[in-house]
Protein backbone atom coordinates (compact mmCIF):
# COMPACT_ATOMS: atom_id res chain seq x y z
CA UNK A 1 0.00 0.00 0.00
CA UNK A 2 2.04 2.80 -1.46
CA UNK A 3 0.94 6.24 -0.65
CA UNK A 4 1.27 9.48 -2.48
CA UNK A 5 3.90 12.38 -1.63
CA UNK A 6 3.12 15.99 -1.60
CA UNK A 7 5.75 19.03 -0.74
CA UNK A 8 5.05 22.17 0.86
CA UNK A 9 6.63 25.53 -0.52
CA UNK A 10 8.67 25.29 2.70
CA UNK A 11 10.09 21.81 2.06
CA UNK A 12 10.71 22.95 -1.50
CA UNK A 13 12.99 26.19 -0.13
CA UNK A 14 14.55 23.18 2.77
CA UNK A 15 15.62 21.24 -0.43
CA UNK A 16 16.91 24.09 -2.20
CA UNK A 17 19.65 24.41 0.71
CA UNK A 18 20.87 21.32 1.41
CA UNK A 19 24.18 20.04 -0.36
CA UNK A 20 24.02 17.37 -3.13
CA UNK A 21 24.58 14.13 -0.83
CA UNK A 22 22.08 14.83 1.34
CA UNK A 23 19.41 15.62 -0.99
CA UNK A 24 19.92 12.12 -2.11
CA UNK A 25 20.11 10.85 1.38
CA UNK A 26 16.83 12.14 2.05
CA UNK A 27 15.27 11.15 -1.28
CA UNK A 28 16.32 7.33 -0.35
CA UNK A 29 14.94 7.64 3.17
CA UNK A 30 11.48 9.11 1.99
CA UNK A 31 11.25 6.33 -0.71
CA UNK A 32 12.15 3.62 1.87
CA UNK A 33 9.89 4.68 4.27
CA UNK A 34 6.73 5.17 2.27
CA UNK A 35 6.01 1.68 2.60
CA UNK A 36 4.75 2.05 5.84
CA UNK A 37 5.15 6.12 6.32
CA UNK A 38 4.03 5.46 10.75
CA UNK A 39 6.04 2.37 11.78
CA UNK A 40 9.81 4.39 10.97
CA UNK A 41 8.43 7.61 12.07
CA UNK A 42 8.35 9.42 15.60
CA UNK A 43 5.48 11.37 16.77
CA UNK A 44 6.56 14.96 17.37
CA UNK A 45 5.68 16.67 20.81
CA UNK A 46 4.65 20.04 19.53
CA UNK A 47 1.94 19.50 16.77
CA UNK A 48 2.26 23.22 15.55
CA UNK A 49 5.32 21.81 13.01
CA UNK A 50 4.17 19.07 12.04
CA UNK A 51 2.79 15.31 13.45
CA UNK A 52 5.66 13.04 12.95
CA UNK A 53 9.33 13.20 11.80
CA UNK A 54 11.78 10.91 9.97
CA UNK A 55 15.36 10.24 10.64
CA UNK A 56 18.12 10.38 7.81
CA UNK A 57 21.14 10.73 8.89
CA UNK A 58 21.49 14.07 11.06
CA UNK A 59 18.53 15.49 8.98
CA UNK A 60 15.01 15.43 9.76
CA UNK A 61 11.77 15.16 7.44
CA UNK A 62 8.89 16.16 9.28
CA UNK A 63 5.36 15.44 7.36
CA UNK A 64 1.70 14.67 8.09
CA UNK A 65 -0.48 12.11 6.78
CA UNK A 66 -3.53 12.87 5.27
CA UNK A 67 -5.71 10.31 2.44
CA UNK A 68 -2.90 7.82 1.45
CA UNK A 69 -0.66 11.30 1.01
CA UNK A 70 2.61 12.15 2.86
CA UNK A 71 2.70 15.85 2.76
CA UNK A 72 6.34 16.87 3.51
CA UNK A 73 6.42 19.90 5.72
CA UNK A 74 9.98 20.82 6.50
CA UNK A 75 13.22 19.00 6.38
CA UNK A 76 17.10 20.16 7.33
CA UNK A 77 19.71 19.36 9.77
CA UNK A 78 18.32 18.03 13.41
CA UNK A 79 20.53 21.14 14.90
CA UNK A 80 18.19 23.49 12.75
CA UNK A 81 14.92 22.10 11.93
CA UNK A 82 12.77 22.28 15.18
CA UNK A 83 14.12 26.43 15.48
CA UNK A 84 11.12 27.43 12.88
């Protein structure tokens, strides 16, 4: 059960930033985990970025689900990402 993947503006401008190999870091993370988008993901504690958060590397990818569809929200370096 594959589902869909949307990106925000925001997640387009995070992409924008980050350096070659971790753009394809990330890219291999989000296609590995879309499998099963909940059982690799951790449920964030403050719902006003986002509902959960992947792990790739030292960068984060924090989405919501909604209707089969991952909507990316933000993503950047763990030091970084949770400052917004």
């Amino acid at each position: 059960m594959n589902y869909k993947v949307v990106y925000t503006k925001s997640a387009f401008k995070d992409i924008k930033k980050l350096d070659r190999v971790a753009k394809r870091k990330i890219k291999n993370k989000i296609e590995a985990y879309l499998q099963n988008p909940t059982s690799n993901a951790k449920r964030l504690t403050n719902p006003k970025i986002g509902t959960y958060r992947w792990r790739a590397g030292n960068y984060r990818i924090v989405f919501d689900i909604k209707n089969k569809t991952v909507v990316i929200l933000r993503m950047g370096h763990r030091r970084e990402i949770y400052r917004h």
